[in-house]
C-alpha atoms as a PDB file:
ATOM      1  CA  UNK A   1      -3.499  17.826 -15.649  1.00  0.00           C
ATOM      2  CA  UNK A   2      -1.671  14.676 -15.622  1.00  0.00           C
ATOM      3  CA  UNK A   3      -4.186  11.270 -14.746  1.00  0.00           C
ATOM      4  CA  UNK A   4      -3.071   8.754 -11.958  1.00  0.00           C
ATOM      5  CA  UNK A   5      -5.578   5.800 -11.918  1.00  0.00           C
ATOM      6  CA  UNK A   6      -4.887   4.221  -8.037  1.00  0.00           C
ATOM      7  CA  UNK A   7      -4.246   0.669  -8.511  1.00  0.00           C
ATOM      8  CA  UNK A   8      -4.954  -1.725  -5.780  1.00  0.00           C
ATOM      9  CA  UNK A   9      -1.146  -2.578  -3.645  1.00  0.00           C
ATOM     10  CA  UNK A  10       0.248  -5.399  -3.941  1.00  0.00           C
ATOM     11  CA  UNK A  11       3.698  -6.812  -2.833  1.00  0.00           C
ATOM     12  CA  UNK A  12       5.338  -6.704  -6.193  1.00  0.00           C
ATOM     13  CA  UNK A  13       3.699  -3.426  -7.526  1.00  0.00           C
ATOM     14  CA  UNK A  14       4.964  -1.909  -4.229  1.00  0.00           C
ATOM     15  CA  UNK A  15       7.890  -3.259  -4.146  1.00  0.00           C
ATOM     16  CA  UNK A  16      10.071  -0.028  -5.928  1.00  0.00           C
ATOM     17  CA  UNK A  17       9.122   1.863  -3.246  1.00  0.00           C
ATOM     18  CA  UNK A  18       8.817  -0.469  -0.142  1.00  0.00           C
ATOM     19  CA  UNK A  19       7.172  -3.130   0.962  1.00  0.00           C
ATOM     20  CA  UNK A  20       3.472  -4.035   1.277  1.00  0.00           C
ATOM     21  CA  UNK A  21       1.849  -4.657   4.214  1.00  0.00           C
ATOM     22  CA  UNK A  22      -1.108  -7.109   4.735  1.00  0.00           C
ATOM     23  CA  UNK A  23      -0.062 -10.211   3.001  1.00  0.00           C
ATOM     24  CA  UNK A  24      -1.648 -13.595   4.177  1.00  0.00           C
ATOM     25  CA  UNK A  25       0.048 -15.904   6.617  1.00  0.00           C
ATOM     26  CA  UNK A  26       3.991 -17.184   4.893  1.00  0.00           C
ATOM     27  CA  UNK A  27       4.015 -20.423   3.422  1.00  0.00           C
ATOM     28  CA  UNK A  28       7.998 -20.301   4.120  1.00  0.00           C
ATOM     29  CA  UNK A  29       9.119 -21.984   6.910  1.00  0.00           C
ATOM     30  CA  UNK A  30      12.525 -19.944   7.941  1.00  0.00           C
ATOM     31  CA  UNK A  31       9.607 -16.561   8.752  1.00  0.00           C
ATOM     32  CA  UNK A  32       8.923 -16.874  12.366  1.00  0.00           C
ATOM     33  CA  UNK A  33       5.100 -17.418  12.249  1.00  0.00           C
ATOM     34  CA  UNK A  34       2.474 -19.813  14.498  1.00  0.00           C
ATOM     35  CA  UNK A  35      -1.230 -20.792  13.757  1.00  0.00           C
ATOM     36  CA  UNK A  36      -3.786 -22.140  15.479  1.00  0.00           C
ATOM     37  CA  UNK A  37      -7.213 -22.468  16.039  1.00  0.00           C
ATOM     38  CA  UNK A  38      -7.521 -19.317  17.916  1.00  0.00           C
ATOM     39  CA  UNK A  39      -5.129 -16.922  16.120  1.00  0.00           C
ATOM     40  CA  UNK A  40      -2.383 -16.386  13.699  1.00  0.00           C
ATOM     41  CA  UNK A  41       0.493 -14.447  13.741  1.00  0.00           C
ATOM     42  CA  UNK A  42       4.032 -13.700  11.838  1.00  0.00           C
ATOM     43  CA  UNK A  43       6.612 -11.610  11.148  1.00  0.00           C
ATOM     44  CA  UNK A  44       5.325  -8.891   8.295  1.00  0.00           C
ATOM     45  CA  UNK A  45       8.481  -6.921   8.052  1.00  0.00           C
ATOM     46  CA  UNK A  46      11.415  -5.562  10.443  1.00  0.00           C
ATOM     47  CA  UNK A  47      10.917  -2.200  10.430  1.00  0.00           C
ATOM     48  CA  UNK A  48      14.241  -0.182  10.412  1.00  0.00           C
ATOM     49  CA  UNK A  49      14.330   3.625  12.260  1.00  0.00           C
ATOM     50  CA  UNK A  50      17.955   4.333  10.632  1.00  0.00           C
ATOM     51  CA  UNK A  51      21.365   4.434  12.921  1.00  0.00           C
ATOM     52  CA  UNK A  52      20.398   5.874  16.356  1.00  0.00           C
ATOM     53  CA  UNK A  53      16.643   6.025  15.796  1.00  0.00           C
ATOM     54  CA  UNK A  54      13.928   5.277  18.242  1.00  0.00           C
ATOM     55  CA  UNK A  55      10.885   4.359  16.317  1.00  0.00           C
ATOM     56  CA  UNK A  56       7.558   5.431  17.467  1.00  0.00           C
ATOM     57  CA  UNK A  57       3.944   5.015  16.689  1.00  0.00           C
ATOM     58  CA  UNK A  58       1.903   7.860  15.592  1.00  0.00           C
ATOM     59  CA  UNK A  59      -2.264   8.466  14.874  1.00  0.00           C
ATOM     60  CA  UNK A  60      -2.521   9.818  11.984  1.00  0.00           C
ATOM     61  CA  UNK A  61      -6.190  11.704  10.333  1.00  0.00           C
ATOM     62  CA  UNK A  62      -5.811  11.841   6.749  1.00  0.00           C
ATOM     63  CA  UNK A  63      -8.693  14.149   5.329  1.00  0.00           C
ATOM     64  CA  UNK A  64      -7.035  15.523   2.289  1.00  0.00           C
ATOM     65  CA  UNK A  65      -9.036  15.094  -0.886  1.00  0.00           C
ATOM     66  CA  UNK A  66      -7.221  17.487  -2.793  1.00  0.00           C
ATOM     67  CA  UNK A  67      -5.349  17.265  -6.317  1.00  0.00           C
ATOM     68  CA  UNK A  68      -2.515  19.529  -5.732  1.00  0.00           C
ATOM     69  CA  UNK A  69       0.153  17.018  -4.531  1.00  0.00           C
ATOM     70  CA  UNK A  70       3.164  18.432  -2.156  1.00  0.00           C
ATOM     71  CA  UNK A  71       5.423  15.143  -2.007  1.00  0.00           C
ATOM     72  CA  UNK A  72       7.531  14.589   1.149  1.00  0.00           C
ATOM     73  CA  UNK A  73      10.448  12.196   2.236  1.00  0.00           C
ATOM     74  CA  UNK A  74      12.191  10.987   5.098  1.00  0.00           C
ATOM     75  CA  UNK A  75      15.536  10.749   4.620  1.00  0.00           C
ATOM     76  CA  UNK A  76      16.644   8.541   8.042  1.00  0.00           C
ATOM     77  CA  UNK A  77      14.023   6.156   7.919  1.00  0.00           C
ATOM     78  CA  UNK A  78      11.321   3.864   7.044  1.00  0.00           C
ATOM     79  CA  UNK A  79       8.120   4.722   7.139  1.00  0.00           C
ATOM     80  CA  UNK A  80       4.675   2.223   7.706  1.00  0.00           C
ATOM     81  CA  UNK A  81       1.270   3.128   7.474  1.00  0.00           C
ATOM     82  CA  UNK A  82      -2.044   1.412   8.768  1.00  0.00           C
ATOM     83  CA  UNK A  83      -5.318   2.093   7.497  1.00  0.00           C
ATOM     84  CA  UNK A  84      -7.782   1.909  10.529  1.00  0.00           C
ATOM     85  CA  UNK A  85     -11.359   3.285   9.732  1.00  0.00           C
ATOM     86  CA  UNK A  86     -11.247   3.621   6.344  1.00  0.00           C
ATOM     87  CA  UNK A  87      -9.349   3.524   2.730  1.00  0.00           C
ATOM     88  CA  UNK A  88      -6.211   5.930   1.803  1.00  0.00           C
ATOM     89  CA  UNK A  89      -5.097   6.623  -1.675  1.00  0.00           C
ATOM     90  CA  UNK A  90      -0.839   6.350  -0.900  1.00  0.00           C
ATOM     91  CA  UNK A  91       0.678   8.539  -4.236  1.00  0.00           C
ATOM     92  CA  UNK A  92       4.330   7.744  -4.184  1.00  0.00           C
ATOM     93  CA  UNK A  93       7.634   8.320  -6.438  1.00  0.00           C
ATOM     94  CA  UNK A  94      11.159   7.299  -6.441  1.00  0.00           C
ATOM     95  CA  UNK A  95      14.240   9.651  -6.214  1.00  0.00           C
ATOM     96  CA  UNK A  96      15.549  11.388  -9.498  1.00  0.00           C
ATOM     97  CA  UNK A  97      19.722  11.328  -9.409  1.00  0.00           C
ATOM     98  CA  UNK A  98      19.123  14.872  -8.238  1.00  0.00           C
ATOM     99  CA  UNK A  99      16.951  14.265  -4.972  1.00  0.00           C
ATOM    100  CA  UNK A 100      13.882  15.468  -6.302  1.00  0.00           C
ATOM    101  CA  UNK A 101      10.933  13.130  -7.408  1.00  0.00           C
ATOM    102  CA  UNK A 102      11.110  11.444 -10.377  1.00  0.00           C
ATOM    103  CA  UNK A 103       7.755  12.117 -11.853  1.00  0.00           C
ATOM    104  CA  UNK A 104       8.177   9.550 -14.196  1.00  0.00           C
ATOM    105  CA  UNK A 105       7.825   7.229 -11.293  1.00  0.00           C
ATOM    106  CA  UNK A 106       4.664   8.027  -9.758  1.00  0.00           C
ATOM    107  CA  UNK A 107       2.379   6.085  -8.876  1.00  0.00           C
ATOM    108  CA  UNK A 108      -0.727   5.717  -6.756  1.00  0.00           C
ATOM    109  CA  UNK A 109      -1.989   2.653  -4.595  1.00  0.00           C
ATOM    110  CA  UNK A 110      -5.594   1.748  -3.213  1.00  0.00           C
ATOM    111  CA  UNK A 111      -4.557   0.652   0.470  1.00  0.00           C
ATOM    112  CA  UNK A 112      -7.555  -0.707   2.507  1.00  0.00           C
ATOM    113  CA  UNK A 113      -8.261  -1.410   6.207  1.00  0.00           C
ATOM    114  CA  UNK A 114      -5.988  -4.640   6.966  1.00  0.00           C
ATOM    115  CA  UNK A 115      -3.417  -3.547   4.105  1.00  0.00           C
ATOM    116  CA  UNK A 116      -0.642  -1.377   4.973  1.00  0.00           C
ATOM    117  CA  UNK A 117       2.863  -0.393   3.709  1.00  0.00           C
ATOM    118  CA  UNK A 118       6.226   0.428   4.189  1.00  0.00           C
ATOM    119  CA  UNK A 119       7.931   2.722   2.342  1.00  0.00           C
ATOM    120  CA  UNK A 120      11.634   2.704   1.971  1.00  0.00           C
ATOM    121  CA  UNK A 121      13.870   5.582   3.554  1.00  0.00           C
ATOM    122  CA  UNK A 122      13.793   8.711   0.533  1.00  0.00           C
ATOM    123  CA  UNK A 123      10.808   7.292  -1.141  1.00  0.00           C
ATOM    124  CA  UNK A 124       8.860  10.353  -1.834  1.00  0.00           C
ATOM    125  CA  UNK A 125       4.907  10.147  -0.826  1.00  0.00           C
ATOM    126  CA  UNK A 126       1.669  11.607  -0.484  1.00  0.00           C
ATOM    127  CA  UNK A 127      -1.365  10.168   0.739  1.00  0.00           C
ATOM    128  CA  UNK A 128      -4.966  11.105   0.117  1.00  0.00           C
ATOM    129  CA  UNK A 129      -8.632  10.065   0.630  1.00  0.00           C
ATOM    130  CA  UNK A 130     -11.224   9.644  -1.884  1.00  0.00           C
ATOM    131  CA  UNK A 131     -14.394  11.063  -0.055  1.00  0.00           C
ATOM    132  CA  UNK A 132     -13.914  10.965   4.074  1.00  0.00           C
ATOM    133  CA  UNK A 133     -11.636  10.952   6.877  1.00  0.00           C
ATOM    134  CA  UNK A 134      -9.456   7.998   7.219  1.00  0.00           C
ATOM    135  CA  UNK A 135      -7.133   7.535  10.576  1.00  0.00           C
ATOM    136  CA  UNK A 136      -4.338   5.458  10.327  1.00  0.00           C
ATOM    137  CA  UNK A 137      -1.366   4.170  12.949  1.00  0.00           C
ATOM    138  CA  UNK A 138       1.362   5.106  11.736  1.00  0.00           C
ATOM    139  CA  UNK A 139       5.324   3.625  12.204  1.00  0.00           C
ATOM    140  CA  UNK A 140       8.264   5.828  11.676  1.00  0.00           C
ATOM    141  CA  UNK A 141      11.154   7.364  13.272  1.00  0.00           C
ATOM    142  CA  UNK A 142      10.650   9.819  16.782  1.00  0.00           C
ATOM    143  CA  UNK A 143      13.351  12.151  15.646  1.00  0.00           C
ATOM    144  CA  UNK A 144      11.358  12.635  12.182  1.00  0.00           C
ATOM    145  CA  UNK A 145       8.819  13.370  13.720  1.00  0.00           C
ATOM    146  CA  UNK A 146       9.607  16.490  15.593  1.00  0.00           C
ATOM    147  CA  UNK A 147      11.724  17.562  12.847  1.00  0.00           C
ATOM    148  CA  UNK A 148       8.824  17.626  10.947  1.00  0.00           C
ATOM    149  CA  UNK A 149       6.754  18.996  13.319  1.00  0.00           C
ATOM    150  CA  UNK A 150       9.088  21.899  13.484  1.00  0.00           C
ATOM    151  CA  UNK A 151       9.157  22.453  10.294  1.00  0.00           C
ATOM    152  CA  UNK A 152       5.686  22.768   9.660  1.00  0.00           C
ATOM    153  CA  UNK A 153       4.520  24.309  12.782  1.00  0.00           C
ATOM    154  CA  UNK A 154       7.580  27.122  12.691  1.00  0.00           C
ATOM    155  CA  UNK A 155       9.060  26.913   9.514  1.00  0.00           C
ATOM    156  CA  UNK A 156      12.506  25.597  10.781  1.00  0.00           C
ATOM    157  CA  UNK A 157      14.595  24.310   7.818  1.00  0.00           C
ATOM    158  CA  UNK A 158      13.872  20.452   7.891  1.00  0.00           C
ATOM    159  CA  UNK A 159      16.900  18.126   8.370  1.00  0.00           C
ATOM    160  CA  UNK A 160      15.425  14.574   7.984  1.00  0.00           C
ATOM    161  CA  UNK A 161      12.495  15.385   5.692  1.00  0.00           C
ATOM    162  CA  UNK A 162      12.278  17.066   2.402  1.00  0.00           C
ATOM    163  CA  UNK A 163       9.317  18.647   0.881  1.00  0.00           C
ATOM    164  CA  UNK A 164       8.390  19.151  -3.148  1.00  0.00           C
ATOM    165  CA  UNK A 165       5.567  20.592  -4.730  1.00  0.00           C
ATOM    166  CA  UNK A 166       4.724  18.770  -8.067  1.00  0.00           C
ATOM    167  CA  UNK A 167       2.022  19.759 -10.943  1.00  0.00           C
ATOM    168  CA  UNK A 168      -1.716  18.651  -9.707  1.00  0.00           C
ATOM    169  CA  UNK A 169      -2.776  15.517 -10.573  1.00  0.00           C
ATOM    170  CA  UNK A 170      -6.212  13.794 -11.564  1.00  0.00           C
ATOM    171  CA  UNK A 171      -5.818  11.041  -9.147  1.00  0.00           C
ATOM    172  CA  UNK A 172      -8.703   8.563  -9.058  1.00  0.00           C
ATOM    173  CA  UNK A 173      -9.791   4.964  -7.902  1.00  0.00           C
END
């Protein structure tokens, strides 16, 4: 069984596959930001739903623990996710010339309350948790959504998502 050691995310390790979430308050002047004594608050990222699409916010419980890893992808969108209550382990993977996941690409990210991501439209994901439920917000695209919903509750071919079962992996903090 192949070994994936989660690293903690950063902006630059993240960066293949999106952007990271989290990062303290810009230095550069030309991001719209303000501080005060009170609060602080700037512009993270502009989150993109693809042409025509609405984004939405979803709640999401993440209480997988398992090894066996089915990767999905969105193929319209971007997709952000918020740890709330607790830490997820985020496995992702780049697209092969083919469509399916590069394997050679994986890798796995340590993403703690007040971190977050972004991952870029086709990036292909999974996302785990090392002992207990975690429940995240979630940012992506409302027509994903019910495609995916469709999909999984009905088994209606998926239009903006893909789905790809990959070898199980020892992933670990």
């Amino acid at each position: 069984m192949p070994s994936l050691r989660a690293q903690p995310i950063s902006a630059d390790a993240f960066a293949p596959y999106g952007w990271m979430l989290g990062k303290p308050f810009p230095a550069d002047p030309a991001i719209p930001a303000y501080t005060n004594p009170a609060t602080d608050f700037w512009r993270e990222h502009v989150f993109d739903p693809g042409q025509d699409g609405d984004a939405e916010i979803l709640w999401v419980n993440y209480r997988n623990t398992g090894h066996v890893i089915e990767l999905e992808k969105h193929l319209r969108t971007q997709q952000a996710i918020v740890p709330l209550t607790g830490p997820i382990i985020h496995i992702v993977a780049r697209g092969a010339p083919d469509g399916s996941p590069d394997l050679a690409t994986l890798a796995a990210f340590a993403v703690a309350p007040g971190q977050g991501l972004c991952m870029a439209p086709g990036c292909w994901h999974a996302t785990r948790v090392a002992a207990t439920q975690a429940t995240c917000l979630m940012l992506t695209r409302r027509s994903t959504t019910m495609d995916l919903v469709a999909h999984l509750s009905s088994g209606q071919s998926a239009q903006e998502s893909a789905l790809a079962a990959v070898p199980a992996i020892d992933w670990h903090l």
